[in-house]
PDB file of N, CA and C in Angstrom:
ATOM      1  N   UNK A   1     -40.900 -56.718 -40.740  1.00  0.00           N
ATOM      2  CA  UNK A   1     -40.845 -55.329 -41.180  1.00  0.00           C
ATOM      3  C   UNK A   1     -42.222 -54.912 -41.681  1.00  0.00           C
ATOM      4  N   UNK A   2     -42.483 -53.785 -41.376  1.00  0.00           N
ATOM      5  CA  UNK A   2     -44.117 -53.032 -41.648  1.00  0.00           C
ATOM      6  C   UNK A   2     -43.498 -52.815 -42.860  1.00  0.00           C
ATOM      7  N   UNK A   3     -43.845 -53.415 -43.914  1.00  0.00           N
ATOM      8  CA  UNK A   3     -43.900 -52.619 -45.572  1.00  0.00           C
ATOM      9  C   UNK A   3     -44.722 -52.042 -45.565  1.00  0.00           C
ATOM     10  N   UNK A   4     -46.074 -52.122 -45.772  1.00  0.00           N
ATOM     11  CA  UNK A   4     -46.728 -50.680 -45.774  1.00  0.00           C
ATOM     12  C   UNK A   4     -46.628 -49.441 -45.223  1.00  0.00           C
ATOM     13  N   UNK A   5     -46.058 -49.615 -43.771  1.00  0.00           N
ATOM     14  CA  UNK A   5     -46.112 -48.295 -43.687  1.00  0.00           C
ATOM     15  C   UNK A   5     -44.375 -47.681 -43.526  1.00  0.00           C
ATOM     16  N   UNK A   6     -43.761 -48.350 -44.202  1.00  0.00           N
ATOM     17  CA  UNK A   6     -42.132 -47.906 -44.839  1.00  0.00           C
ATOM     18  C   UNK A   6     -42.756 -46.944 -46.508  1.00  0.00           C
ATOM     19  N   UNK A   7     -43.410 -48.278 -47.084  1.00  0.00           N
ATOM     20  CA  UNK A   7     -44.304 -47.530 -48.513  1.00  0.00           C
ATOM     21  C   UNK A   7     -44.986 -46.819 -48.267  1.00  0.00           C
ATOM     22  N   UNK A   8     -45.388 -46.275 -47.172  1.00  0.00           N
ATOM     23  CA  UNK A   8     -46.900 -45.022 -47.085  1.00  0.00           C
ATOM     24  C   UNK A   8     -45.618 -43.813 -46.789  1.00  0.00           C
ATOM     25  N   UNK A   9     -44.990 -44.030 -45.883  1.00  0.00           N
ATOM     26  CA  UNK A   9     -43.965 -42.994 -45.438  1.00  0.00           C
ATOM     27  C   UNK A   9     -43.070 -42.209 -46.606  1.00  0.00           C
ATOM     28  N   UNK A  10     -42.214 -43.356 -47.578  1.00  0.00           N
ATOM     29  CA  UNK A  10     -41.260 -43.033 -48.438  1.00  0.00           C
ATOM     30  C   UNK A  10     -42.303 -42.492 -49.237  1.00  0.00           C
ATOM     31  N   UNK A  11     -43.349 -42.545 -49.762  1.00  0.00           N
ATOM     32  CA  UNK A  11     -44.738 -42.302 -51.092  1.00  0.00           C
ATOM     33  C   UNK A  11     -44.958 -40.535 -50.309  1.00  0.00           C
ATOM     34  N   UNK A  12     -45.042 -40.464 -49.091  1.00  0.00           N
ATOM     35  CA  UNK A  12     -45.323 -39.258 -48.520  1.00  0.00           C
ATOM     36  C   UNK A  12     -43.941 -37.919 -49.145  1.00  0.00           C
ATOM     37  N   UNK A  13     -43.060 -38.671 -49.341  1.00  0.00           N
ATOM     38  CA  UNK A  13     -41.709 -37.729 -49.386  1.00  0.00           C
ATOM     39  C   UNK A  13     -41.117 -37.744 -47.984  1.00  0.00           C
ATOM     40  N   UNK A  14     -41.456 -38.197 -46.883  1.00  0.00           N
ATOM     41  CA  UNK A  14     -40.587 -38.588 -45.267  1.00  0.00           C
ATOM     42  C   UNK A  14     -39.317 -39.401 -45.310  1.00  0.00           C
ATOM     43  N   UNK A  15     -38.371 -38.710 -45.175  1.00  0.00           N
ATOM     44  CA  UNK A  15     -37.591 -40.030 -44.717  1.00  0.00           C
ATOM     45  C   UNK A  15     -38.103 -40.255 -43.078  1.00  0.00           C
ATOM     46  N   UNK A  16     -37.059 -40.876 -42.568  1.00  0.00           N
ATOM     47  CA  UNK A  16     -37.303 -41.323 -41.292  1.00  0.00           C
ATOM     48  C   UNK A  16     -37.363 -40.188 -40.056  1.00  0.00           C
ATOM     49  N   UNK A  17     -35.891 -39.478 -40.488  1.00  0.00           N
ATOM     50  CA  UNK A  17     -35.759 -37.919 -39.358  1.00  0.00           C
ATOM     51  C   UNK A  17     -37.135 -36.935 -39.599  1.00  0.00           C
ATOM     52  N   UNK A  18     -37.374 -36.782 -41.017  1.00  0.00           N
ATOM     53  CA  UNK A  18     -38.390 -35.684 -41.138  1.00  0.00           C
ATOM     54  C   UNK A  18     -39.860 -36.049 -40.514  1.00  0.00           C
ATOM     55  N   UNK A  19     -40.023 -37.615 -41.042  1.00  0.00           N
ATOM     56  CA  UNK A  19     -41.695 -37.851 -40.385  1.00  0.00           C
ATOM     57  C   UNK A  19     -41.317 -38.024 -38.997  1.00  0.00           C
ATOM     58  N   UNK A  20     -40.338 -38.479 -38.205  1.00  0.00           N
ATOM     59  CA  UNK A  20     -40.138 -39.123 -36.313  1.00  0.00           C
ATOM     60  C   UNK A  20     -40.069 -37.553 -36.254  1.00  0.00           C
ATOM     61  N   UNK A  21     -39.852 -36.510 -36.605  1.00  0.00           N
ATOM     62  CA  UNK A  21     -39.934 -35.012 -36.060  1.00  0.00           C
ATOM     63  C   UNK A  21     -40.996 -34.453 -36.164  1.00  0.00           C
ATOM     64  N   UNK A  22     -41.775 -34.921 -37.144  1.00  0.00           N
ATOM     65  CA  UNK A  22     -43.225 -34.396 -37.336  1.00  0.00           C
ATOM     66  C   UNK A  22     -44.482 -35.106 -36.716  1.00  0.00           C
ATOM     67  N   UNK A  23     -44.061 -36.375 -36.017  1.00  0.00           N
ATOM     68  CA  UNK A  23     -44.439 -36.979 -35.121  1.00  0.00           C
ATOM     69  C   UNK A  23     -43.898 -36.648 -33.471  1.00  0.00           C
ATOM     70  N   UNK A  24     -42.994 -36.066 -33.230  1.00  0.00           N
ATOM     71  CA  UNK A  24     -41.974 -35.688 -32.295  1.00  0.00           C
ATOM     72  C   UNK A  24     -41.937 -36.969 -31.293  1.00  0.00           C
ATOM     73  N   UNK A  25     -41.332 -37.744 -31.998  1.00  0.00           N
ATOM     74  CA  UNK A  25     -40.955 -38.648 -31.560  1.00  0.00           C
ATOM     75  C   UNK A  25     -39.401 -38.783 -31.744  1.00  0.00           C
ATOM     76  N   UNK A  26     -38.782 -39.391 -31.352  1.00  0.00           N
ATOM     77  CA  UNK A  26     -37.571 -39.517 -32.033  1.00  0.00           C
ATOM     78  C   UNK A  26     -37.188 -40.674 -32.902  1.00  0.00           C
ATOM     79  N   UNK A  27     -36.036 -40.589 -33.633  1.00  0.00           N
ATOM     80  CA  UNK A  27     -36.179 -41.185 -35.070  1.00  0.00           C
ATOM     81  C   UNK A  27     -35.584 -42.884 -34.715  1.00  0.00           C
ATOM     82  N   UNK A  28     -35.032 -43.167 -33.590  1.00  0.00           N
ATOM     83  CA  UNK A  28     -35.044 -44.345 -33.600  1.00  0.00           C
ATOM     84  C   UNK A  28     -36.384 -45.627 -32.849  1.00  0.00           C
ATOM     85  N   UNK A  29     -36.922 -44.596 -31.993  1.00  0.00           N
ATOM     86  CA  UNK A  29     -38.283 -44.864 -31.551  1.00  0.00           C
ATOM     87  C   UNK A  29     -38.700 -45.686 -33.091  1.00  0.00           C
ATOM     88  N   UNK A  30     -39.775 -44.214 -33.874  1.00  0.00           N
ATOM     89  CA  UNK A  30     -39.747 -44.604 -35.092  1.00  0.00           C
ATOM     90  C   UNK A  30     -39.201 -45.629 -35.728  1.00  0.00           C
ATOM     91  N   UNK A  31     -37.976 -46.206 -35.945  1.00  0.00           N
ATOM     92  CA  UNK A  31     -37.604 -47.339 -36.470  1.00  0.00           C
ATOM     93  C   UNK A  31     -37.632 -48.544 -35.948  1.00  0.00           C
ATOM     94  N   UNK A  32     -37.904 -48.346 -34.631  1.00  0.00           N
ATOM     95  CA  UNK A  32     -38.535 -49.491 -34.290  1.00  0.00           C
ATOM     96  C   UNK A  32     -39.942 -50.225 -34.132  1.00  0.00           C
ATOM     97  N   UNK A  33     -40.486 -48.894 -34.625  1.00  0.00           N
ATOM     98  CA  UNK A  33     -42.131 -49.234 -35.021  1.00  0.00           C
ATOM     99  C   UNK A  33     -42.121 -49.520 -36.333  1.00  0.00           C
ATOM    100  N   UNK A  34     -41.239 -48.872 -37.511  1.00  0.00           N
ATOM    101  CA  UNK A  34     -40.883 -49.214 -38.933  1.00  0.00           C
ATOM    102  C   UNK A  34     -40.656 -51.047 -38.669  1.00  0.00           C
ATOM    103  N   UNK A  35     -39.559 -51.510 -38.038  1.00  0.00           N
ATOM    104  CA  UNK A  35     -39.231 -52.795 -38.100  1.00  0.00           C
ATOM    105  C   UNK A  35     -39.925 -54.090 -37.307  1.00  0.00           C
ATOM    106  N   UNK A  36     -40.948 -53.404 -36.406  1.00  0.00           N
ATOM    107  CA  UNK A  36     -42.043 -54.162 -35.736  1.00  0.00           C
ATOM    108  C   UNK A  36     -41.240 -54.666 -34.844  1.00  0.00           C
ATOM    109  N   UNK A  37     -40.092 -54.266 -34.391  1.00  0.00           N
ATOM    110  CA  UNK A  37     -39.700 -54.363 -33.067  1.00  0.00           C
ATOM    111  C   UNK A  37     -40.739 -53.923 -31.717  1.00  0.00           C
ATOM    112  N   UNK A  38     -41.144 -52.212 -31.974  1.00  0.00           N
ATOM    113  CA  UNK A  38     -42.268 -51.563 -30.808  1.00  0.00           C
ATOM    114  C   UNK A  38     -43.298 -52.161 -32.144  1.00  0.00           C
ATOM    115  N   UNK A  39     -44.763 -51.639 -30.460  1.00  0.00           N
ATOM    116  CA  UNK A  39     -45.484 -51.500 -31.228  1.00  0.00           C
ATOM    117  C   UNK A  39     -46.051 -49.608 -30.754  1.00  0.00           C
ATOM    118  N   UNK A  40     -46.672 -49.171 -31.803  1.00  0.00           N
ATOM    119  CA  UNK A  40     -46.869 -48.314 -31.180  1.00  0.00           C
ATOM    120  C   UNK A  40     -48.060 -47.446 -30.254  1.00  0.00           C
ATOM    121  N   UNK A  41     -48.441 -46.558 -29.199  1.00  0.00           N
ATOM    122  CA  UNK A  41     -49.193 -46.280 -28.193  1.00  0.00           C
ATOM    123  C   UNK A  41     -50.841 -46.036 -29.487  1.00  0.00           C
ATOM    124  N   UNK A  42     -51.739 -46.202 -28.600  1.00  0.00           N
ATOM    125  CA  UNK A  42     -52.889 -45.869 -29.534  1.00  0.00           C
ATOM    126  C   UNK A  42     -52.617 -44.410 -30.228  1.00  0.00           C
ATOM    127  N   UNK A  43     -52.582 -43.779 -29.141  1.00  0.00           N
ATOM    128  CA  UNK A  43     -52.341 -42.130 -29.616  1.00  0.00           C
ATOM    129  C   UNK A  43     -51.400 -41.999 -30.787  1.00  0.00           C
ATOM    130  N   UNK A  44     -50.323 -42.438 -30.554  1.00  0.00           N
ATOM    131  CA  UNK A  44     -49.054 -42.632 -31.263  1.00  0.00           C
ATOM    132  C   UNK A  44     -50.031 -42.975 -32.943  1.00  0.00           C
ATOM    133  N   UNK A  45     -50.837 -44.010 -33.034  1.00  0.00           N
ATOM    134  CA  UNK A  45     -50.716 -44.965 -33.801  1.00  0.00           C
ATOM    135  C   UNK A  45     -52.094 -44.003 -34.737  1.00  0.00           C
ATOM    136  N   UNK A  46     -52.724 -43.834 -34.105  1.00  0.00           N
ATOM    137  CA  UNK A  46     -53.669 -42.644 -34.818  1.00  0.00           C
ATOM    138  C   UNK A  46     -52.847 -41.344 -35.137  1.00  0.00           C
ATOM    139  N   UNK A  47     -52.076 -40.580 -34.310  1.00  0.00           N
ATOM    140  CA  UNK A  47     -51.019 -39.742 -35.199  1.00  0.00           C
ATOM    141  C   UNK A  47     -50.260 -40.388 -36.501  1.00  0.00           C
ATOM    142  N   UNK A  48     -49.736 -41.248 -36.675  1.00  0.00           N
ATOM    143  CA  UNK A  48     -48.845 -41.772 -37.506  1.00  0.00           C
ATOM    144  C   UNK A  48     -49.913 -41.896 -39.038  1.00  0.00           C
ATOM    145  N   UNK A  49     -51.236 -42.739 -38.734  1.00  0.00           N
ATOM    146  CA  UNK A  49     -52.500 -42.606 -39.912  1.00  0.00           C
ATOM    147  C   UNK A  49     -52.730 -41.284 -40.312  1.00  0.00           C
ATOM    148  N   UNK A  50     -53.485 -40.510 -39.495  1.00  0.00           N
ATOM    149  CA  UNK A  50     -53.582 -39.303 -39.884  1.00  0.00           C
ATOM    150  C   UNK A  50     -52.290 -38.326 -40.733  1.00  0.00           C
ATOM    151  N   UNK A  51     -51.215 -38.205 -40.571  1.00  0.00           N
ATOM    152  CA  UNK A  51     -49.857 -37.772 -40.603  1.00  0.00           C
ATOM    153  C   UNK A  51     -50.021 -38.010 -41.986  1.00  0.00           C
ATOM    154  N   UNK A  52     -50.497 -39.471 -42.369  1.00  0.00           N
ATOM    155  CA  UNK A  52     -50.206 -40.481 -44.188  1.00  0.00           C
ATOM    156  C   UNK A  52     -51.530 -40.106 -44.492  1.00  0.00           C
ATOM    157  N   UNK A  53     -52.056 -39.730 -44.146  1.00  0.00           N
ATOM    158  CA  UNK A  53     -54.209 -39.687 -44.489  1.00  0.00           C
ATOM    159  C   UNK A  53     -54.178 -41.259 -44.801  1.00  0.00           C
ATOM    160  N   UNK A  54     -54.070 -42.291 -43.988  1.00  0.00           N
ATOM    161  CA  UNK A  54     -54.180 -43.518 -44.135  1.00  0.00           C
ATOM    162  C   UNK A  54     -55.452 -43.967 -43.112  1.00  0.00           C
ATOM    163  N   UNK A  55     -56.421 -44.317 -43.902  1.00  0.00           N
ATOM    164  CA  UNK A  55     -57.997 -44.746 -42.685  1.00  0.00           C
ATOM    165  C   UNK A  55     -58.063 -46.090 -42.443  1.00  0.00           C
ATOM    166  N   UNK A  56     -57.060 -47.339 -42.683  1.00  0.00           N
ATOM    167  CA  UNK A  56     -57.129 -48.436 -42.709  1.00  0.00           C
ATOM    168  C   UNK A  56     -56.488 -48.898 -41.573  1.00  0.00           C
ATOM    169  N   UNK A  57     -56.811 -50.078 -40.845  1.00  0.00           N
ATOM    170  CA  UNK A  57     -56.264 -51.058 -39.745  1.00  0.00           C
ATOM    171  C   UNK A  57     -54.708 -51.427 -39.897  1.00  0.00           C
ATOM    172  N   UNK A  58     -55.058 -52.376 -41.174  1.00  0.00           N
ATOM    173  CA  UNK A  58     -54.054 -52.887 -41.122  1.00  0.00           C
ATOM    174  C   UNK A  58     -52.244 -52.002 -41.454  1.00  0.00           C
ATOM    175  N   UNK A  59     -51.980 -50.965 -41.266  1.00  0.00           N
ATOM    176  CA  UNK A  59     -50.549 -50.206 -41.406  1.00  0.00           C
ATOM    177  C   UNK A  59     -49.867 -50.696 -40.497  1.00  0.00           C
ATOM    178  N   UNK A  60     -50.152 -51.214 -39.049  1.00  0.00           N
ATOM    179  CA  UNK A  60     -48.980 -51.941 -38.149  1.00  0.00           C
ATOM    180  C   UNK A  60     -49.008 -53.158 -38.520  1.00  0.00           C
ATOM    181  N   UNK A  61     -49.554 -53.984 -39.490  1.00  0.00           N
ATOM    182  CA  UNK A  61     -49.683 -55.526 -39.479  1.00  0.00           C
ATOM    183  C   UNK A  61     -48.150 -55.964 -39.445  1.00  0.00           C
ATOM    184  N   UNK A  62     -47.458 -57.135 -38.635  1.00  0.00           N
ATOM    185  CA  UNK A  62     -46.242 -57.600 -38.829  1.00  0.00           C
ATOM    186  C   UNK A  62     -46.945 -59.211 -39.433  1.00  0.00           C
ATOM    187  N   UNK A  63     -46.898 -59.676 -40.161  1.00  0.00           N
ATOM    188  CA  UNK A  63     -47.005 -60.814 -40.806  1.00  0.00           C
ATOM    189  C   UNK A  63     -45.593 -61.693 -39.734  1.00  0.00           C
ATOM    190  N   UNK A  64     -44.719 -61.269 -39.389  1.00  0.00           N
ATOM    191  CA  UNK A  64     -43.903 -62.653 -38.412  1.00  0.00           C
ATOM    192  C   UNK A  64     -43.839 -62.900 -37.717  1.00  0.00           C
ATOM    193  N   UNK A  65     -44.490 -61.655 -36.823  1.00  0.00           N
ATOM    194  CA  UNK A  65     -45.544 -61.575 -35.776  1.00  0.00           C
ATOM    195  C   UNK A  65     -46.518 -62.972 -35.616  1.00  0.00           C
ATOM    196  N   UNK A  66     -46.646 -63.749 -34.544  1.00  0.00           N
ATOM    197  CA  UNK A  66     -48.018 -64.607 -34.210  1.00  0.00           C
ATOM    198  C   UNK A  66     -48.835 -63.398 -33.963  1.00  0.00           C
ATOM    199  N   UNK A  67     -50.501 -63.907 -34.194  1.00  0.00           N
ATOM    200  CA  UNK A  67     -50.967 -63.482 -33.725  1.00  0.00           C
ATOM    201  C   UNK A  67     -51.849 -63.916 -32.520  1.00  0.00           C
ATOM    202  N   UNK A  68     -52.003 -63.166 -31.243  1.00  0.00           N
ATOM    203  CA  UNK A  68     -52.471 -64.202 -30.098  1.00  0.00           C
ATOM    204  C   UNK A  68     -54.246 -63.983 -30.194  1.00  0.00           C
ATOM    205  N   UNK A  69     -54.750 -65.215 -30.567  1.00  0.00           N
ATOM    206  CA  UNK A  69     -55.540 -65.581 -30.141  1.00  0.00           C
ATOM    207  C   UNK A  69     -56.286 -66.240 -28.904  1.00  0.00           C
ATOM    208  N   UNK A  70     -57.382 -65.516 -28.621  1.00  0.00           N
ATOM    209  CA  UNK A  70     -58.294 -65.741 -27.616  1.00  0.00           C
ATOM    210  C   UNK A  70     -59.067 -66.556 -27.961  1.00  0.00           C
ATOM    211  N   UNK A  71     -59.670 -67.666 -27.312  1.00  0.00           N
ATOM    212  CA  UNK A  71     -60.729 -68.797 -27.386  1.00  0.00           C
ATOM    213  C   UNK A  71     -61.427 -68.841 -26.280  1.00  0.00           C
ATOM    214  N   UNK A  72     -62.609 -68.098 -26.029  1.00  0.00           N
ATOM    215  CA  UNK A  72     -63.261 -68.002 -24.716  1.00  0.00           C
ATOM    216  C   UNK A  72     -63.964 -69.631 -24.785  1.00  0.00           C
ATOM    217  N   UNK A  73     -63.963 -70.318 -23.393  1.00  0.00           N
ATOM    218  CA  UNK A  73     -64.791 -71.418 -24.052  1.00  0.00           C
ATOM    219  C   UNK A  73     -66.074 -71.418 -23.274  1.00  0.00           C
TER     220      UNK A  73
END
């Protein structure tokens, strides 16, 4: 689960219907980017920052997520 950006969203006053509409997305889309099921499109993912005035990387981080590393050799 993205906690931060469940905490950036609920801190905004959004529930889920009001910000996935102000994103026009729809609201279960949205919850599956909330639960790190999706991930979401670049475009998508710079709307969603901007939306929170959030300038930081890490708002999609899933911590249970691996992360795939590359090792060029």
């Amino acid at each position: 689960m993205r906690k931060r950006l469940i905490g950036l969203r609920k801190g905004a006053g959004y529930t889920q219907q009001t910000f996935s509409d102000k994103l026009g997305i729809s609201r279960s889309h949205y919850a599956q980017i909330e639960s790190g099921e999706k991930n979401p499109s670049l475009k998508l993912s710079l709307k969603i920052k901007g939306a929170l005035n959030y300038e930081y990387d890490d708002i999609f981080f899933n911590p249970k997520r691996p992360v795939s590393r590359h090792n060029p050799k």
